[in-house]
Every structure is written in structure tokens, then in C-alpha cells.
N, C-alpha and C. Protein backbone atom coordinates (compact mmCIF):
# COMPACT_ATOMS: atom_id res chain seq x y z
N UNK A 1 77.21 97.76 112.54
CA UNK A 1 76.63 96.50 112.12
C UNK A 1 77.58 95.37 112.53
N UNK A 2 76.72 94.16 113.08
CA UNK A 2 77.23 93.20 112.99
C UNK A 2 77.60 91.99 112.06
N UNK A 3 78.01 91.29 112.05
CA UNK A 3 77.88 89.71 110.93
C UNK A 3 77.29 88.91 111.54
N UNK A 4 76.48 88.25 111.69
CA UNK A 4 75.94 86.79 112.19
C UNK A 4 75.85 85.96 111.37
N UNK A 5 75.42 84.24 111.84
CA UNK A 5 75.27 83.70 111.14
C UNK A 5 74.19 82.82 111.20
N UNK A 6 72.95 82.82 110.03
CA UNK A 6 71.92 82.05 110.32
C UNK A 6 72.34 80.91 110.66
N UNK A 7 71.07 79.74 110.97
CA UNK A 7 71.19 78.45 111.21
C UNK A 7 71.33 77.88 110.05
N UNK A 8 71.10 77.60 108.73
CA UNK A 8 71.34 77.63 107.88
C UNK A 8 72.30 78.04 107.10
N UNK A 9 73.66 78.75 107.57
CA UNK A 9 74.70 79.04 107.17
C UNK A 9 75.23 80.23 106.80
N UNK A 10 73.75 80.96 106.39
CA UNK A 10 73.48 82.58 105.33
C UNK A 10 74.02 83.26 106.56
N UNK A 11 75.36 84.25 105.86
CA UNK A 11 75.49 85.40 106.70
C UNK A 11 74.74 86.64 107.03
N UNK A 12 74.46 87.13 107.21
CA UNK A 12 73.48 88.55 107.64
C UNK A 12 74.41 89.57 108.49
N UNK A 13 73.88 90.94 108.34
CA UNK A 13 74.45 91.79 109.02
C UNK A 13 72.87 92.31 110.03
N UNK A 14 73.39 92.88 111.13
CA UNK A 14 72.59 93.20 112.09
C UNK A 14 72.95 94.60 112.94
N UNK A 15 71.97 95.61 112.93
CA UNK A 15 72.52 96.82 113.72
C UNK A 15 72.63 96.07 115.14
N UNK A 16 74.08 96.60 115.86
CA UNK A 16 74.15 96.32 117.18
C UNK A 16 73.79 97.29 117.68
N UNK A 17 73.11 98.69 117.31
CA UNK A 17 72.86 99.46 118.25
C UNK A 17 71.28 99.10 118.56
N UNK A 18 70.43 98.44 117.28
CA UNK A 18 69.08 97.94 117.97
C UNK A 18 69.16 96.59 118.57
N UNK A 19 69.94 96.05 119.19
CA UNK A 19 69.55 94.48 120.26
C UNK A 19 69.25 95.42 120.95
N UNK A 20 68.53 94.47 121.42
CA UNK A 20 67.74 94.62 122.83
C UNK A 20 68.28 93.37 123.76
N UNK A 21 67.71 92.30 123.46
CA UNK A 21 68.02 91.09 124.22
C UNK A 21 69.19 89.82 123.52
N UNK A 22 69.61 89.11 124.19
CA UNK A 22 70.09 88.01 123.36
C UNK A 22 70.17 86.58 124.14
N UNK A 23 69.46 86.09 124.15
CA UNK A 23 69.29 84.68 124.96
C UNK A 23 69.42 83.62 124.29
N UNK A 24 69.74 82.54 125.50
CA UNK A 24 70.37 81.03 124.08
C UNK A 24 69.21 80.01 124.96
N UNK A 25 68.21 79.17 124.00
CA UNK A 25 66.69 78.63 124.41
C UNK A 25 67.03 77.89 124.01
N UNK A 26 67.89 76.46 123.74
CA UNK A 26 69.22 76.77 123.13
C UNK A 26 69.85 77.27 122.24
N UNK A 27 68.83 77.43 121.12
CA UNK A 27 69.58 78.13 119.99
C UNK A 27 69.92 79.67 120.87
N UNK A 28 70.12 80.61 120.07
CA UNK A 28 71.16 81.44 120.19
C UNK A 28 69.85 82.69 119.82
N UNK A 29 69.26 83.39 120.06
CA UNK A 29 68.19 84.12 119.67
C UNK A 29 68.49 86.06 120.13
N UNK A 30 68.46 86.77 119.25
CA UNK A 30 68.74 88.01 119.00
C UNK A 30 67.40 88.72 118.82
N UNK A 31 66.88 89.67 120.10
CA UNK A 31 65.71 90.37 119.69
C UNK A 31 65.97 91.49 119.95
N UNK A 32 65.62 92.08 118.74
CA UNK A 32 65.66 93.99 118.72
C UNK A 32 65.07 95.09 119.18
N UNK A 33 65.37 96.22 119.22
CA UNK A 33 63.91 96.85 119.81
C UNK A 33 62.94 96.91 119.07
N UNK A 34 62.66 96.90 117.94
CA UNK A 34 61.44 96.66 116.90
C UNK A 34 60.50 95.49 117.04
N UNK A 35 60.85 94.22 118.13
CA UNK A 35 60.62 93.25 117.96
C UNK A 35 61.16 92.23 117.48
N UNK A 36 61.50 92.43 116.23
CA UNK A 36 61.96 91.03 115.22
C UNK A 36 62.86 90.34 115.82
N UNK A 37 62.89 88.77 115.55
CA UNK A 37 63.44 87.99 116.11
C UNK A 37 64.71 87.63 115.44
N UNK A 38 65.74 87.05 115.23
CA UNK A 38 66.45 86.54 114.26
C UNK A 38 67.60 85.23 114.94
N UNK A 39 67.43 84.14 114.88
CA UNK A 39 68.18 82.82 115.52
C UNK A 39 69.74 82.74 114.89
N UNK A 40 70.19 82.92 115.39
CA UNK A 40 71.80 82.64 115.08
C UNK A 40 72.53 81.89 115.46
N UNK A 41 73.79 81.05 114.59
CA UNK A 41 74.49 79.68 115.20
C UNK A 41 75.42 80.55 116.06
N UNK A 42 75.89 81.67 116.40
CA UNK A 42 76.82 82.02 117.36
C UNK A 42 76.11 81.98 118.25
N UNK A 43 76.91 81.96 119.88
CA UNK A 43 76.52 81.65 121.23
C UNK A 43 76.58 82.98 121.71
N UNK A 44 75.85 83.53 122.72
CA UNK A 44 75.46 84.60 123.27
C UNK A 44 76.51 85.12 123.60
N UNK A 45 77.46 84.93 123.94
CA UNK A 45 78.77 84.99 124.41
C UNK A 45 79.67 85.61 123.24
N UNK A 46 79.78 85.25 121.92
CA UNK A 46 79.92 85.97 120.69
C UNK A 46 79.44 86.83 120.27
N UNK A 47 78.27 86.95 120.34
CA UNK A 47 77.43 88.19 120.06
C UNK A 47 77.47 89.34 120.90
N UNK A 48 77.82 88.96 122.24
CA UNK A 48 78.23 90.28 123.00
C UNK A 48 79.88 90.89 122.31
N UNK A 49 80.70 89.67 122.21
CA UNK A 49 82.21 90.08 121.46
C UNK A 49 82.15 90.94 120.20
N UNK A 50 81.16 90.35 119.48
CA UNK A 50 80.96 91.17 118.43
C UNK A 50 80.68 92.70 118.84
N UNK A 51 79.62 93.03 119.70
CA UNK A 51 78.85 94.36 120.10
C UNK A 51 79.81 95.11 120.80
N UNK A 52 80.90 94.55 121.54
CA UNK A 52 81.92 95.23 121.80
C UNK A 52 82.80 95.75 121.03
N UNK A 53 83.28 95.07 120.37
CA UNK A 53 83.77 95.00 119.33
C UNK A 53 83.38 96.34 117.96
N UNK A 54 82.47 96.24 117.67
CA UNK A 54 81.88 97.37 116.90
C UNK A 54 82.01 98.52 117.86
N UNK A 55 81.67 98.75 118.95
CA UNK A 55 81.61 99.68 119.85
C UNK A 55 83.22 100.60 119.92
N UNK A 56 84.15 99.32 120.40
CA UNK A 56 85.12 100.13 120.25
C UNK A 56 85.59 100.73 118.83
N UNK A 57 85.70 100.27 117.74
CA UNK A 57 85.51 100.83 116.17
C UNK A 57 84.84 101.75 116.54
N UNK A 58 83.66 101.80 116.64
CA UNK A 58 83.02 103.58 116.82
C UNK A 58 83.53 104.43 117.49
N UNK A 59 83.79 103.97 118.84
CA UNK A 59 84.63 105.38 119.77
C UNK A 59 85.93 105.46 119.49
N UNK A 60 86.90 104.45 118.42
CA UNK A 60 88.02 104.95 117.97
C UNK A 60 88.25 106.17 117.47
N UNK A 61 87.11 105.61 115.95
CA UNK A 61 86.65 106.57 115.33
C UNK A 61 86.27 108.13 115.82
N UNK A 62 85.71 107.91 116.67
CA UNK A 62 85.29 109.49 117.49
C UNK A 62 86.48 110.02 118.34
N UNK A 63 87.02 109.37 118.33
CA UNK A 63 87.85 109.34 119.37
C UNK A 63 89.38 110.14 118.39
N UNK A 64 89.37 109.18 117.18
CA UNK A 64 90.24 110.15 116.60
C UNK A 64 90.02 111.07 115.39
N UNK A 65 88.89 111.26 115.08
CA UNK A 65 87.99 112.60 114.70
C UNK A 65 88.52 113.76 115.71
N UNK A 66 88.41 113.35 116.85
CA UNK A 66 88.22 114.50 117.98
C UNK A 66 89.67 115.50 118.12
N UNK A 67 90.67 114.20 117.97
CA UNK A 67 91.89 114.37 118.13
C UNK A 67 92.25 115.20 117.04
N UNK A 68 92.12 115.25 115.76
CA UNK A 68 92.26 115.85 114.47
C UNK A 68 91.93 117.40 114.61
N UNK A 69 90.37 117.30 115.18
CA UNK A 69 89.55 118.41 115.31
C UNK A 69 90.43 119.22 116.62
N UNK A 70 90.92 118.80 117.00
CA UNK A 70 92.01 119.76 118.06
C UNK A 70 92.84 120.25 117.58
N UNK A 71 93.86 118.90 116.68
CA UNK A 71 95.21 119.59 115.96
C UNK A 71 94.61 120.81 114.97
N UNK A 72 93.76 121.10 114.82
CA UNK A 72 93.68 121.92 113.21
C UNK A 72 93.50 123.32 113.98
């Protein structure tokens, strides 16, 4: 999950594994594979930082699961 932030200020969390798209019309617009839309004050450019970001956290994680699962 991500953090975003509405236009309105309200934080929200968002799975980064369902984007699909993220385009700035100018606002900043996040569409999932389900469809749903959701407008955010971060710039497309953040929202990819973020998705990276989570990404590497996950394959750390697996990454040192794996390592454990060797030593034992």
C-alpha cells in the first residue's frame, strides 16, 4: 500500500499492486485495474517513487525471508 493525498487534504492508502495507469490532466489521476478513479495532489512522478518504493520493501522482505530460509 501506498499513502496519497486527496485534493482536499484526506490521506488515503492505495494498493500499488492494482494501478494500472497514472496520468496528470493536470490534476494528478490514479486508475486501477478495477476501474476506479481516485485524483491526488502528488505529481505522477511521486507516485511512481512511492510504487518503487513499496516494491523494494517487498523484495527486501523476500529477499531476507529467503536468506533465513537457507541459514536454518
Amino acid at each position: 500500500m501506498i499513502e496519497v493525498t486527496r485534493l482536499k487534504g484526506k490521506k488515503m492508502m492505495i494498493n500499488a499492486e492494482l494501478i494500472e495507469t497514472v496520468e496528470e490532466t493536470p490534476d494528478t489521476v490514479i486508475t486501477l485495474t478495477n476501474g476506479k478513479k481516485f485524483v491526488v495532489s502528488e505529481s505522477a512522478e511521486e507516485v511512481t517513487s512511492l510504487v518503487i518504493g513499496y516494491k523494494r520493501k517487498i523484495f527486501a522482505l523476500f529477499l531476507d525471508s529467503g536468506n533465513k530460509a537457507e541459514n536454518v
